[in-house]
Structures are given as structure tokens and as C-alpha cells.
Protein backbone atom coordinates (compact mmCIF):
# COMPACT_ATOMS: atom_id res chain seq x y z
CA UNK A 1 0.00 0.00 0.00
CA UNK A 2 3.19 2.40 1.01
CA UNK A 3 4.32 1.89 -2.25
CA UNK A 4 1.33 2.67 -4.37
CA UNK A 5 0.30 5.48 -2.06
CA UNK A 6 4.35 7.10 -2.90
CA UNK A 7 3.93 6.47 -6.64
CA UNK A 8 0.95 8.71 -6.75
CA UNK A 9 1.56 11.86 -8.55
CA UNK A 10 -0.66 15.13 -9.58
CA UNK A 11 0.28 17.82 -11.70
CA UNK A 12 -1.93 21.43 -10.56
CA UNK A 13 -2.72 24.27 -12.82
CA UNK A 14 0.75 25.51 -13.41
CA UNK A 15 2.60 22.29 -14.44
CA UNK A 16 3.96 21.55 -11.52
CA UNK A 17 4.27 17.72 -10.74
CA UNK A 18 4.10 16.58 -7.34
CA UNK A 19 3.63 13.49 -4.91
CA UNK A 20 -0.10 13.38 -3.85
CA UNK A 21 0.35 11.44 -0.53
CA UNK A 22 2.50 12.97 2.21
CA UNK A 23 4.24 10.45 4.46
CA UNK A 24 5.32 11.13 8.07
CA UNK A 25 7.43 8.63 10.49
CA UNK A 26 6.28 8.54 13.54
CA UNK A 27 6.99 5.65 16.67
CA UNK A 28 4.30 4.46 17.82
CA UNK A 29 4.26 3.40 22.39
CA UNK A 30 5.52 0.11 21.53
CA UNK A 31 8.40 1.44 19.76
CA UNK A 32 7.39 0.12 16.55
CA UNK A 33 7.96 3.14 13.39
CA UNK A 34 4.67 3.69 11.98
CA UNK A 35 3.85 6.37 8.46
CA UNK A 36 0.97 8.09 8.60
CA UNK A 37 -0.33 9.37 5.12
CA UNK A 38 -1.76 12.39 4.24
CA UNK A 39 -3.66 13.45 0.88
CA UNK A 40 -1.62 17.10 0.17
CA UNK A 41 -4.30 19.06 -0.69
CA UNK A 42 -6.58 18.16 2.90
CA UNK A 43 -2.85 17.80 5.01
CA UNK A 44 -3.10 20.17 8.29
CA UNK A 45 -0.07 22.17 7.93
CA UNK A 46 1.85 20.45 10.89
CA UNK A 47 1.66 17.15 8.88
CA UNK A 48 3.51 19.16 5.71
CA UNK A 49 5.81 21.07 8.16
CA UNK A 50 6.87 17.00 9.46
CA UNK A 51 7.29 15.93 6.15
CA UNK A 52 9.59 18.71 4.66
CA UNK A 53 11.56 18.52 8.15
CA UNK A 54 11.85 14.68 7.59
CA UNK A 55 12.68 14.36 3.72
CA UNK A 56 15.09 17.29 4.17
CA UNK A 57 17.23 15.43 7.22
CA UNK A 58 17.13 12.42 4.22
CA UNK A 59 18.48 14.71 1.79
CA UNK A 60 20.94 15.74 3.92
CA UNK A 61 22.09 12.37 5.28
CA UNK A 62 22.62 11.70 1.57
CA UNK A 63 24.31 14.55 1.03
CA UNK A 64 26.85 13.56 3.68
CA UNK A 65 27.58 10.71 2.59
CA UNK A 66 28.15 11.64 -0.87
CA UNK A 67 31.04 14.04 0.89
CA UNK A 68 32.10 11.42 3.43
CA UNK A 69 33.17 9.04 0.08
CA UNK A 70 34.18 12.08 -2.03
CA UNK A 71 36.58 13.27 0.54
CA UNK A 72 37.99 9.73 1.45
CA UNK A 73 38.61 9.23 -2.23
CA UNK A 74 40.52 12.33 -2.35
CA UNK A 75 42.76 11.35 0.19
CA UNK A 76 43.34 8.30 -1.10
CA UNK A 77 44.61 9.46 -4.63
CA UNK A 78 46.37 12.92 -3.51
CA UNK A 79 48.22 12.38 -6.60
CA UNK A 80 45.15 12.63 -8.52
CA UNK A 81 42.90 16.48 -8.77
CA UNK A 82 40.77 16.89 -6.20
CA UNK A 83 36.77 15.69 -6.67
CA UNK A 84 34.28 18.57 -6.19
CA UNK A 85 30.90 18.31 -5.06
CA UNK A 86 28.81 21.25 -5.10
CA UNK A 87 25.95 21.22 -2.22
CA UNK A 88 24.10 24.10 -3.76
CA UNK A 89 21.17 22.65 -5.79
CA UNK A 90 19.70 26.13 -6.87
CA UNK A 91 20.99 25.96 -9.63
CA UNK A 92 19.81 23.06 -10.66
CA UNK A 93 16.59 23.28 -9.71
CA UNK A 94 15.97 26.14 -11.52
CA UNK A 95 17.55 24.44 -15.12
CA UNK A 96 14.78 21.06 -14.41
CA UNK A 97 11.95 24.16 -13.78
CA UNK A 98 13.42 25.51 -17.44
CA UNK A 99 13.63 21.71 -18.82
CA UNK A 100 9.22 21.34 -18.27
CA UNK A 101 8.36 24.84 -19.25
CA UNK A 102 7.80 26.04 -15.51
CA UNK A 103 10.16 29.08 -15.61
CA UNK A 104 11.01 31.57 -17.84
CA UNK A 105 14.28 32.50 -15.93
CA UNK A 106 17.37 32.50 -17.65
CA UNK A 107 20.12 30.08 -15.70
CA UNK A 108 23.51 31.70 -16.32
């Protein structure tokens, strides 16, 4: 059910494409981790708030990694040039809002 209720997507009036169903983790007494799901367009804002707090921390944890490996190859081939990772995704953003037609900003 997780699954089907993730793959669920809606586009609104301006072309933007977006999940419909908003998970959040919470624990339940016993301990167990339980999702509750939440249609976006009826989700009480403290549901949303959860969400973006939760799948941000995941983003981030990703991110970390991603410079945890980067960094640890770097020091293992100091012969080599130096990796870069770039942790500002404005950028790009704004080029995959360009790629569908959702911005008429000019990346330079």
C-alpha cells in the first residue's frame, strides 16, 4: 500500500508535478515506526511542516555521505585532482523548472 500510495503523482494548474500522498514517520508506544499518510491538498499544515523537516534530514544524510566518500577518495589518490561536489542545488533546480516549461528564468 506504502508503495502505491508514494507512486501517486498530480500535476496542478501551473505544471507543476508533485507526490499526492504525504508520508510522516512517527513511533508508535511500543516502539514500533509507523507512516501516517496524508492526501496534500486536505494535510493540516503540521503534517507538511513534518514531512519537509523529515525528507530534508534524508536529503541531507545523503548529502553527507556523498562528501564522506568524495573526501575519502581524495585522500586516497592525492596524486590525482581533487573531486568537487557542489551542495548548492539552486541551480539546478531552476535548469529542471526551465527543462518542463515552468520558468522563464534565464540560468547563467
Amino acid at each position: 500500500m506504502a508503495q502505491t500510495l508514494r507512486e501517486e503523482k498530480r500535476s496542478d494548474k501551473s505544471g507543476r508535478e508533485f507526490r499526492a500522498n504525504i508520508p510522516v514517520r512517527q513511533k508508535a508506544k511500543t516502539g514500533e515506526t509507523l507512516w501516517k499518510w496524508a492526501d496534500i491538498d486536505e494535510a493540516p499544515r503540521f503534517h507538511m511542516e513534518k514531512n519537509v523537516q523529515q525528507e530534508r534530514r534524508s536529503i541531507v544524510s545523503n548529502c553527507y555521505s556523498l562528501v564522506m566518500k568524495v573526501e575519502h577518495y581524495n585522500d586516497a589518490h592525492p596524486s590525482e585532482e581533487e573531486i568537487q561536489v557542489v551542495m548548492d542545488f539552486e541551480e539546478d533546480i531552476e535548469e529542471m523548472k526551465i527543462a518542463i516549461g515552468l520558468s522563464d528564468v534565464e540560468v547563467t
